[in-house]
PDB file of N, CA and C in Angstrom:
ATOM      1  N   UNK A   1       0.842  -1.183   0.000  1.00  0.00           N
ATOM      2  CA  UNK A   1       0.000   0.000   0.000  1.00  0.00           C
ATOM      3  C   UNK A   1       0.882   1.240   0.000  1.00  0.00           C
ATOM      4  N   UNK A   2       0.462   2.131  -1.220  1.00  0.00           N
ATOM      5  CA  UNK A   2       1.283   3.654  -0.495  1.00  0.00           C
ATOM      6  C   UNK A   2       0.282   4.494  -0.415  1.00  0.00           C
ATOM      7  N   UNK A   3       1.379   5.112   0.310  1.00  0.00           N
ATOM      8  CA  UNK A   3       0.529   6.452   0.916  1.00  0.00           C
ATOM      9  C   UNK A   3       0.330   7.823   0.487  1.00  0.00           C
ATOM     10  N   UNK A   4      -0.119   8.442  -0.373  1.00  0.00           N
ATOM     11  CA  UNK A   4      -0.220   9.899  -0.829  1.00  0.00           C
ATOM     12  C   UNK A   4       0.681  10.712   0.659  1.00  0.00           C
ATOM     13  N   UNK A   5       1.600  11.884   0.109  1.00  0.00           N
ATOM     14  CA  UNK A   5       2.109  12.644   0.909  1.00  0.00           C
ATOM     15  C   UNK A   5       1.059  13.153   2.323  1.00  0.00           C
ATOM     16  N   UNK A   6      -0.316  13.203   1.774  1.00  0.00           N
ATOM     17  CA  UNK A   6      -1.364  13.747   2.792  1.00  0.00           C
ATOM     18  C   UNK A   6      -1.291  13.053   3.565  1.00  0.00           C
ATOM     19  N   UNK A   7      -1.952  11.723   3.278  1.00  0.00           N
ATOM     20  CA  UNK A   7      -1.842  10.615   4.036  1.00  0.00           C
ATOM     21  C   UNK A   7      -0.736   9.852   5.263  1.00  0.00           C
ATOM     22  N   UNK A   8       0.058  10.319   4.592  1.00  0.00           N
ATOM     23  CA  UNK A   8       0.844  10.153   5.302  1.00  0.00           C
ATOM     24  C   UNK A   8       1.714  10.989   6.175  1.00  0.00           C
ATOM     25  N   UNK A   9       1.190  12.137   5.803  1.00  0.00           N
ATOM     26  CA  UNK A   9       1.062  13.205   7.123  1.00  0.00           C
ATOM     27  C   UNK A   9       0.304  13.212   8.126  1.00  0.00           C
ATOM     28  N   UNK A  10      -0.942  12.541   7.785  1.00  0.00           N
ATOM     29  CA  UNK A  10      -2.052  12.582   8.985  1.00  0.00           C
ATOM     30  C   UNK A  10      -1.864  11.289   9.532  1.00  0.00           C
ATOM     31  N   UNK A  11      -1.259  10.160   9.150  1.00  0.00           N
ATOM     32  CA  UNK A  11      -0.692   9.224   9.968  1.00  0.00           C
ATOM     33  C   UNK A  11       0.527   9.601  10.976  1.00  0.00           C
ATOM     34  N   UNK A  12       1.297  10.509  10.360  1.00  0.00           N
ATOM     35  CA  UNK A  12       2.613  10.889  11.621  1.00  0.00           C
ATOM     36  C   UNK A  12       1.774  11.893  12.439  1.00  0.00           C
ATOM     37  N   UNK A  13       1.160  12.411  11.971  1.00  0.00           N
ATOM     38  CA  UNK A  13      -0.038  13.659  12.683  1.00  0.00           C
ATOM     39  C   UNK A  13      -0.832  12.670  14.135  1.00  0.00           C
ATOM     40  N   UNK A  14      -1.308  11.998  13.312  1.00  0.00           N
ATOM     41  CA  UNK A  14      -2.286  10.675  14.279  1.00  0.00           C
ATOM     42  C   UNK A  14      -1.331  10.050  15.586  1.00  0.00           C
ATOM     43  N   UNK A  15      -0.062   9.691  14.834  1.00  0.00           N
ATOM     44  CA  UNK A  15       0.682   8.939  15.956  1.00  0.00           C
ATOM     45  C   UNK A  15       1.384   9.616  16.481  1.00  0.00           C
ATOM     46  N   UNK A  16       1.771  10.826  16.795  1.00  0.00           N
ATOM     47  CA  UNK A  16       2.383  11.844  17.461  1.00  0.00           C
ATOM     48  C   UNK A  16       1.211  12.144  18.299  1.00  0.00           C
ATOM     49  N   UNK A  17       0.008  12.208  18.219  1.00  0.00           N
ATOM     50  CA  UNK A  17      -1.106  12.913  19.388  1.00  0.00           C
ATOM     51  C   UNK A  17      -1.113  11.483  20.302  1.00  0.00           C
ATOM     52  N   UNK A  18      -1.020  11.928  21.616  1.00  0.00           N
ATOM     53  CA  UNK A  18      -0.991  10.802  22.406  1.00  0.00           C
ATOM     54  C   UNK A  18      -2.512  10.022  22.717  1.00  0.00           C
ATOM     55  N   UNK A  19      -3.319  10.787  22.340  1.00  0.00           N
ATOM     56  CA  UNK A  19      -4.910   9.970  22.381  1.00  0.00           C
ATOM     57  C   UNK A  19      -5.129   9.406  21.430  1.00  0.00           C
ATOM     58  N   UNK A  20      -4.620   9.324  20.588  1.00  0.00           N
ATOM     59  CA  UNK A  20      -4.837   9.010  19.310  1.00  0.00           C
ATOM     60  C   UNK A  20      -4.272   7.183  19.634  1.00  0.00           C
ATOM     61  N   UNK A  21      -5.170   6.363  19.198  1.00  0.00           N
ATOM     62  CA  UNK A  21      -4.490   4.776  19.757  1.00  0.00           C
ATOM     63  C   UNK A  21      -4.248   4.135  18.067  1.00  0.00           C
ATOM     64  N   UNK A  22      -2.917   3.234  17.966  1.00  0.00           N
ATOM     65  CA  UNK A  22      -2.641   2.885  16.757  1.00  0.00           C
ATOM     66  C   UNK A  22      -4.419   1.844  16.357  1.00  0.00           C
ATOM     67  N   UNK A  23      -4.846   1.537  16.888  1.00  0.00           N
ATOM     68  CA  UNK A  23      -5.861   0.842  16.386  1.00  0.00           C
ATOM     69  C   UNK A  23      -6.478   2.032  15.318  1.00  0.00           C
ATOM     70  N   UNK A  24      -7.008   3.084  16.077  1.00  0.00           N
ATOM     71  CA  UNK A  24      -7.579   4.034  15.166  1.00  0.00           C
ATOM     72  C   UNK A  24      -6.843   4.261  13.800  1.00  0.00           C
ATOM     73  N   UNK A  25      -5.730   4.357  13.808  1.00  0.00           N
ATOM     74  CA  UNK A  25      -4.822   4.529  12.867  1.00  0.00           C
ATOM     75  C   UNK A  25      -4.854   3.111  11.318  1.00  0.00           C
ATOM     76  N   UNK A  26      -4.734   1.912  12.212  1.00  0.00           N
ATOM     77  CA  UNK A  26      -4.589   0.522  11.130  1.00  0.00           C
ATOM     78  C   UNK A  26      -6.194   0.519  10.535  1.00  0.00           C
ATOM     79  N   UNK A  27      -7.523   0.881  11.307  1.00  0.00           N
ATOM     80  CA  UNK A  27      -8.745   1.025  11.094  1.00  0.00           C
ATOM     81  C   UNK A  27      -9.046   2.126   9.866  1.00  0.00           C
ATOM     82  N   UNK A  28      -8.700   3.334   9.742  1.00  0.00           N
ATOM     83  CA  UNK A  28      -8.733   4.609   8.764  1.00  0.00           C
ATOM     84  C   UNK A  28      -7.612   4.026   7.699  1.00  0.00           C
ATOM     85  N   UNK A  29      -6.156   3.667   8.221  1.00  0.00           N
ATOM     86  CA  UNK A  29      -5.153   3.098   6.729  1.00  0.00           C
ATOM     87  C   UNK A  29      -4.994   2.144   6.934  1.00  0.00           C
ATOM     88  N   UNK A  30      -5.368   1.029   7.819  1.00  0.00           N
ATOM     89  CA  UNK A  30      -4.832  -0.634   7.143  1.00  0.00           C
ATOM     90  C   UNK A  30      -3.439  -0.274   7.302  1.00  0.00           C
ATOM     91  N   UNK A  31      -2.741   0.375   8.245  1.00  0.00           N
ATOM     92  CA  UNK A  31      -1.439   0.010   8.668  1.00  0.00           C
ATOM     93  C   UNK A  31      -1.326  -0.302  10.302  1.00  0.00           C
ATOM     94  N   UNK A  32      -0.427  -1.525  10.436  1.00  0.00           N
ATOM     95  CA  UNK A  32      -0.610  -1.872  11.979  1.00  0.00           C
ATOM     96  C   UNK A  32       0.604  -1.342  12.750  1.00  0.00           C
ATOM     97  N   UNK A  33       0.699  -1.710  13.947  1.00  0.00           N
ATOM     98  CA  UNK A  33       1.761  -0.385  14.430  1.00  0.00           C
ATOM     99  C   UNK A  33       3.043  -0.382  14.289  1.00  0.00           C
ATOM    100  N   UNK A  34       3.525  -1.816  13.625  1.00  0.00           N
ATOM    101  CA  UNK A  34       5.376  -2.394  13.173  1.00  0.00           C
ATOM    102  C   UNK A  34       5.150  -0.727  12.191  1.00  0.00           C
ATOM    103  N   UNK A  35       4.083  -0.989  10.921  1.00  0.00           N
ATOM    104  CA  UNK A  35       4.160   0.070   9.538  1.00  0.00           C
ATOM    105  C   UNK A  35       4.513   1.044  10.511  1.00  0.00           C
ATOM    106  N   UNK A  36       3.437   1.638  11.396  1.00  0.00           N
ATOM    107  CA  UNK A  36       3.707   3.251  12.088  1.00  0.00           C
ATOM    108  C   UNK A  36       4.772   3.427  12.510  1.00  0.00           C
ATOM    109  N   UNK A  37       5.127   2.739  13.297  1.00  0.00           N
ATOM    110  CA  UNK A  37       6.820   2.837  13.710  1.00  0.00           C
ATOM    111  C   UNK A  37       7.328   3.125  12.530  1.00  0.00           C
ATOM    112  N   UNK A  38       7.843   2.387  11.107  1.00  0.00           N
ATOM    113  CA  UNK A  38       8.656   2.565  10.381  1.00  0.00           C
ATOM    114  C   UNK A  38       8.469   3.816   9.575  1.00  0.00           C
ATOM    115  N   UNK A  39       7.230   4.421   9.256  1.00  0.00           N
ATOM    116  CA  UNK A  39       6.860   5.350   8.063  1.00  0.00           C
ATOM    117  C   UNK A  39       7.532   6.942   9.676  1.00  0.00           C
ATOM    118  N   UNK A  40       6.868   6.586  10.832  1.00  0.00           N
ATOM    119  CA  UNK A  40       7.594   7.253  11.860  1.00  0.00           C
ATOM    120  C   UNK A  40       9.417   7.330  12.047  1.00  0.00           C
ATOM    121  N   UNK A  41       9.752   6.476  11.383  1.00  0.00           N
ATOM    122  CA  UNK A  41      11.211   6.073  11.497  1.00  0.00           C
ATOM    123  C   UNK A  41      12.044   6.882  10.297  1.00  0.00           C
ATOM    124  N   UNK A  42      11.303   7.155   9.221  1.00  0.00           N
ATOM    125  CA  UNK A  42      11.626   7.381   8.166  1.00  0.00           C
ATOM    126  C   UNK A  42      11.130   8.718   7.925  1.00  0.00           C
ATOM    127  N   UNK A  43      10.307   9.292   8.534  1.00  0.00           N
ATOM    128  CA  UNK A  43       9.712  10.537   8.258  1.00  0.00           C
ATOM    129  C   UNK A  43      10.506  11.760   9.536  1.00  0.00           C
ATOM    130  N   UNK A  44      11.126  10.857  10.378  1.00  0.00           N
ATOM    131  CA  UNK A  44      11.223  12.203  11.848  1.00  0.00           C
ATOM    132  C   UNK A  44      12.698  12.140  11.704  1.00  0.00           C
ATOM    133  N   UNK A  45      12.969  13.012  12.375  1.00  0.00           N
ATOM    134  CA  UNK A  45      14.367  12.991  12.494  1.00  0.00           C
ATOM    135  C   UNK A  45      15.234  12.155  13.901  1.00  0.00           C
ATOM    136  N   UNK A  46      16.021  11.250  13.651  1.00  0.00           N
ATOM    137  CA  UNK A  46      16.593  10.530  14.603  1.00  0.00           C
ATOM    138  C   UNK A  46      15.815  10.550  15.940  1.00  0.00           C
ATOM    139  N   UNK A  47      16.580  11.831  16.477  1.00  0.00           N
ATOM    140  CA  UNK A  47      16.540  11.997  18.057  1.00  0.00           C
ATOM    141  C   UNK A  47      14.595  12.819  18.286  1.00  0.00           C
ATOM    142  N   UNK A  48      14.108  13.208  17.046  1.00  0.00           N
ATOM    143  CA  UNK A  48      12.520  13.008  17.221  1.00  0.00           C
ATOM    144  C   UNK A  48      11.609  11.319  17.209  1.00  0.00           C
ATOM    145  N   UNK A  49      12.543  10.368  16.975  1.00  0.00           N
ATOM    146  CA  UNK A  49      11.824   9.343  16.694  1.00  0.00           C
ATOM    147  C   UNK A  49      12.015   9.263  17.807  1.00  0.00           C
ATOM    148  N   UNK A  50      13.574   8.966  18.263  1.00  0.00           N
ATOM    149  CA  UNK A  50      13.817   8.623  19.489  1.00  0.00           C
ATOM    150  C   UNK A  50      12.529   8.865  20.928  1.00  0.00           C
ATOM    151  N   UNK A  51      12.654  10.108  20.756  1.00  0.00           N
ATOM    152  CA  UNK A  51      11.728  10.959  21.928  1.00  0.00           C
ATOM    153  C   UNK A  51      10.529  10.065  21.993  1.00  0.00           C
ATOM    154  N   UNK A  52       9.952  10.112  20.506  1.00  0.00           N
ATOM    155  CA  UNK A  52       8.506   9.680  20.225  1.00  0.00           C
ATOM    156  C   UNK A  52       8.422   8.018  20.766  1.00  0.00           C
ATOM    157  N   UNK A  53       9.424   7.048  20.483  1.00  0.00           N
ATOM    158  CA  UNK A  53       9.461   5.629  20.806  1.00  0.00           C
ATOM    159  C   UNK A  53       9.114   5.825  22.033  1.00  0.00           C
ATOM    160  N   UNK A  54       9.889   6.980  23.146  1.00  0.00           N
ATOM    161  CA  UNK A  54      10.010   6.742  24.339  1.00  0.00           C
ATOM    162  C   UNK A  54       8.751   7.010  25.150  1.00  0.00           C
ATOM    163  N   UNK A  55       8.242   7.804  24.342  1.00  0.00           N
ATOM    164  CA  UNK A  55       6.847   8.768  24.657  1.00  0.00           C
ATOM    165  C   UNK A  55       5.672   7.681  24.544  1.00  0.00           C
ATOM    166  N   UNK A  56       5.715   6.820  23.610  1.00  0.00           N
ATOM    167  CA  UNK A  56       4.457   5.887  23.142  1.00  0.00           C
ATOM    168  C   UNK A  56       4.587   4.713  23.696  1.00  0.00           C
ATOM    169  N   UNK A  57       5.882   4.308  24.343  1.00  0.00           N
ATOM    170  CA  UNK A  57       5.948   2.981  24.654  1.00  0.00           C
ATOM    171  C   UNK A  57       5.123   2.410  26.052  1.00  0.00           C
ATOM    172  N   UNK A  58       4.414   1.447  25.536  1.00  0.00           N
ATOM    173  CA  UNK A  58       3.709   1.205  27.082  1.00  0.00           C
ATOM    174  C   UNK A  58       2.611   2.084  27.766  1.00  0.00           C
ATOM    175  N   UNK A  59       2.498   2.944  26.656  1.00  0.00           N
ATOM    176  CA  UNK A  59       1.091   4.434  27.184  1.00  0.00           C
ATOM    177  C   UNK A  59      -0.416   3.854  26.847  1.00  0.00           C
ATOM    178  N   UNK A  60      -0.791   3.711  27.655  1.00  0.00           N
ATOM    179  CA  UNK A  60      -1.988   3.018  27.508  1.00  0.00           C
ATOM    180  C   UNK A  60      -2.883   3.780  26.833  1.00  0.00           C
ATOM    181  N   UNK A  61      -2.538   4.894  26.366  1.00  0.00           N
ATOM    182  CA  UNK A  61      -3.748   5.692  25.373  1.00  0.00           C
ATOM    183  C   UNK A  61      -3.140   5.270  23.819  1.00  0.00           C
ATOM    184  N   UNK A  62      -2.483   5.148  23.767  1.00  0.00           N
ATOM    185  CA  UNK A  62      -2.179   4.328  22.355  1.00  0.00           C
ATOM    186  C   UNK A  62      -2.207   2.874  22.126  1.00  0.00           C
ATOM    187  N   UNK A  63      -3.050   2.262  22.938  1.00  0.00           N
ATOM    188  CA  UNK A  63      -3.089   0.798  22.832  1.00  0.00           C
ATOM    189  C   UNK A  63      -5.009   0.692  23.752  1.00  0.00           C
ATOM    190  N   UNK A  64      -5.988   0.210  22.613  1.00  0.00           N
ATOM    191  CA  UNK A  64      -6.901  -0.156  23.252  1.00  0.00           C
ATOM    192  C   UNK A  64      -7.115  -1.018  24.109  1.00  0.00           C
ATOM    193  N   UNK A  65      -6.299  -1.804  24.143  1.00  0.00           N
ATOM    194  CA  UNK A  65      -6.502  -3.081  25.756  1.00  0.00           C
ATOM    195  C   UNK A  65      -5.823  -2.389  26.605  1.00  0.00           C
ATOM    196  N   UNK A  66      -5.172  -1.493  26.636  1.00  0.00           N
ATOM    197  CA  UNK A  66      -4.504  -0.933  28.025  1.00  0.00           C
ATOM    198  C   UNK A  66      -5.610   0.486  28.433  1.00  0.00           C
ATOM    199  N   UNK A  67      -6.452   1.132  27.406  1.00  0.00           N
ATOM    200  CA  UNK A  67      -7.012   2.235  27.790  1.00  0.00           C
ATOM    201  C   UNK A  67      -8.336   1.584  28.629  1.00  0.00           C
ATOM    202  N   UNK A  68      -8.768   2.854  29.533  1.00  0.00           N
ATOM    203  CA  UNK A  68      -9.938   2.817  30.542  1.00  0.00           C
ATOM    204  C   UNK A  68     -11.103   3.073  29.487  1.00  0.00           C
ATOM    205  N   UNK A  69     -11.931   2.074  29.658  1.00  0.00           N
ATOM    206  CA  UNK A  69     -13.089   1.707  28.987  1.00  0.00           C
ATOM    207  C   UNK A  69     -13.689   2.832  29.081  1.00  0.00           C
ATOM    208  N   UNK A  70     -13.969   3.409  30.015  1.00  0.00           N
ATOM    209  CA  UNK A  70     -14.155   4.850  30.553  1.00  0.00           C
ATOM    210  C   UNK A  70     -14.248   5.942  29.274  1.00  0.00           C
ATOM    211  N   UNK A  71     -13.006   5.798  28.502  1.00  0.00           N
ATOM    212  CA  UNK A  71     -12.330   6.804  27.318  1.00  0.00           C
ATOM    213  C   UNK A  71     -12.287   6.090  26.334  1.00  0.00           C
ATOM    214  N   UNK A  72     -13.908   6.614  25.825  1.00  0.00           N
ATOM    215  CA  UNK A  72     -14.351   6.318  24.332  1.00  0.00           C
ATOM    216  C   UNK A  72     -13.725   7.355  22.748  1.00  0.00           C
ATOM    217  N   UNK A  73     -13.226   8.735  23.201  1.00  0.00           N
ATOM    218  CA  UNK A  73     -12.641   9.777  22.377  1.00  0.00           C
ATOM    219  C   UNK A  73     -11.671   9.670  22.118  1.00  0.00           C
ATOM    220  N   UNK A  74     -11.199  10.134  21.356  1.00  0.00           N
ATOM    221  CA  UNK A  74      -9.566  10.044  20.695  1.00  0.00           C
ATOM    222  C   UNK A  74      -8.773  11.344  20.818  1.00  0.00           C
ATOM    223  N   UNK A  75      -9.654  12.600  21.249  1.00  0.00           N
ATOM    224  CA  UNK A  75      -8.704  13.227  21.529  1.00  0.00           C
ATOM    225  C   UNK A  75      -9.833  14.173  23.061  1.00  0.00           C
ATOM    226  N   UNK A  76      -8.898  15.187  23.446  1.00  0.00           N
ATOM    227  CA  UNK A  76      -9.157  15.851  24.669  1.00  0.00           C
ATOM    228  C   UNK A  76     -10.525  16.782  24.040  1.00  0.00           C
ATOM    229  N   UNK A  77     -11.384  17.069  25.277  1.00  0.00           N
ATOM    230  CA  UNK A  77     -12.189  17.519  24.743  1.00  0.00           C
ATOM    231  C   UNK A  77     -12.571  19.357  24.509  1.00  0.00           C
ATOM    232  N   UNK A  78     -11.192  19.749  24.655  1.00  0.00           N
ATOM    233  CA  UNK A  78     -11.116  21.182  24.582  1.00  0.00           C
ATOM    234  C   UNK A  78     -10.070  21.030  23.008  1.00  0.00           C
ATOM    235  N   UNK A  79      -9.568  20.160  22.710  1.00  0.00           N
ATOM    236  CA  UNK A  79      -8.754  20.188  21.729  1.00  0.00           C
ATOM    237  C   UNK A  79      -9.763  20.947  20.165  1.00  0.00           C
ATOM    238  N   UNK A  80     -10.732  20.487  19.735  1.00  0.00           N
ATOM    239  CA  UNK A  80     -11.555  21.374  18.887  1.00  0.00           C
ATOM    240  C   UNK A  80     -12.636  22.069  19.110  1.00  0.00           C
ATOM    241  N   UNK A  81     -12.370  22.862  19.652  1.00  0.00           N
ATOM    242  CA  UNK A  81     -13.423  23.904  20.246  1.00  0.00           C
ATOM    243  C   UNK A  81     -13.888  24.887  19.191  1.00  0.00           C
ATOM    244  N   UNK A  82     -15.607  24.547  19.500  1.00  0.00           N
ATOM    245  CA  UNK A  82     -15.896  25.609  18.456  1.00  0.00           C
ATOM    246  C   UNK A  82     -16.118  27.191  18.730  1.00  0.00           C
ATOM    247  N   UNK A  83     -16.014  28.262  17.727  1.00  0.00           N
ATOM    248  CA  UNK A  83     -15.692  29.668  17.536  1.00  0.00           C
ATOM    249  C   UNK A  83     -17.052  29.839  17.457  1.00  0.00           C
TER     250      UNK A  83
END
């Protein structure tokens, strides 16, 4: 599968927001989270991947069996506020 440049901005877009869970992500592109890591690997710069591995690993908002059933949204709820 490739990805149009868009596309694949709103996938590094998607997996950089920490509410954002790779399920949502493989569900919208049919990529599972080995792909995200790599198109992430290839798109950031070193010591930004770095950060980001360290940031996502084990965070239970990026993994639906670890999130509180509780938290049905994907992102915060002041994040799109309407004008």
């Amino acid at each position: 599968m490739t990805l149009s440049t868009d596309e694949k901005s709103r996938v590094i877009e998607m997996a950089w927001e920490d509410r954002t869970p790779f399920e949502a992500i493989e569900r919208q592109f049919g990529l599972n989270e080995s792909r995200v890591i790599r198109i992430m690997r290839s798109n950031l710069k070193p010591q930004s991947f770095k950060l980001w591995r360290k940031r996502v690993s084990g965070r239970s908002t990026k993994h639906l069996k670890l999130r509180n059933p509780d938290i049905s949204r994907g992102y915060c709820p002041t994040q799109y506020k309407q004008r």
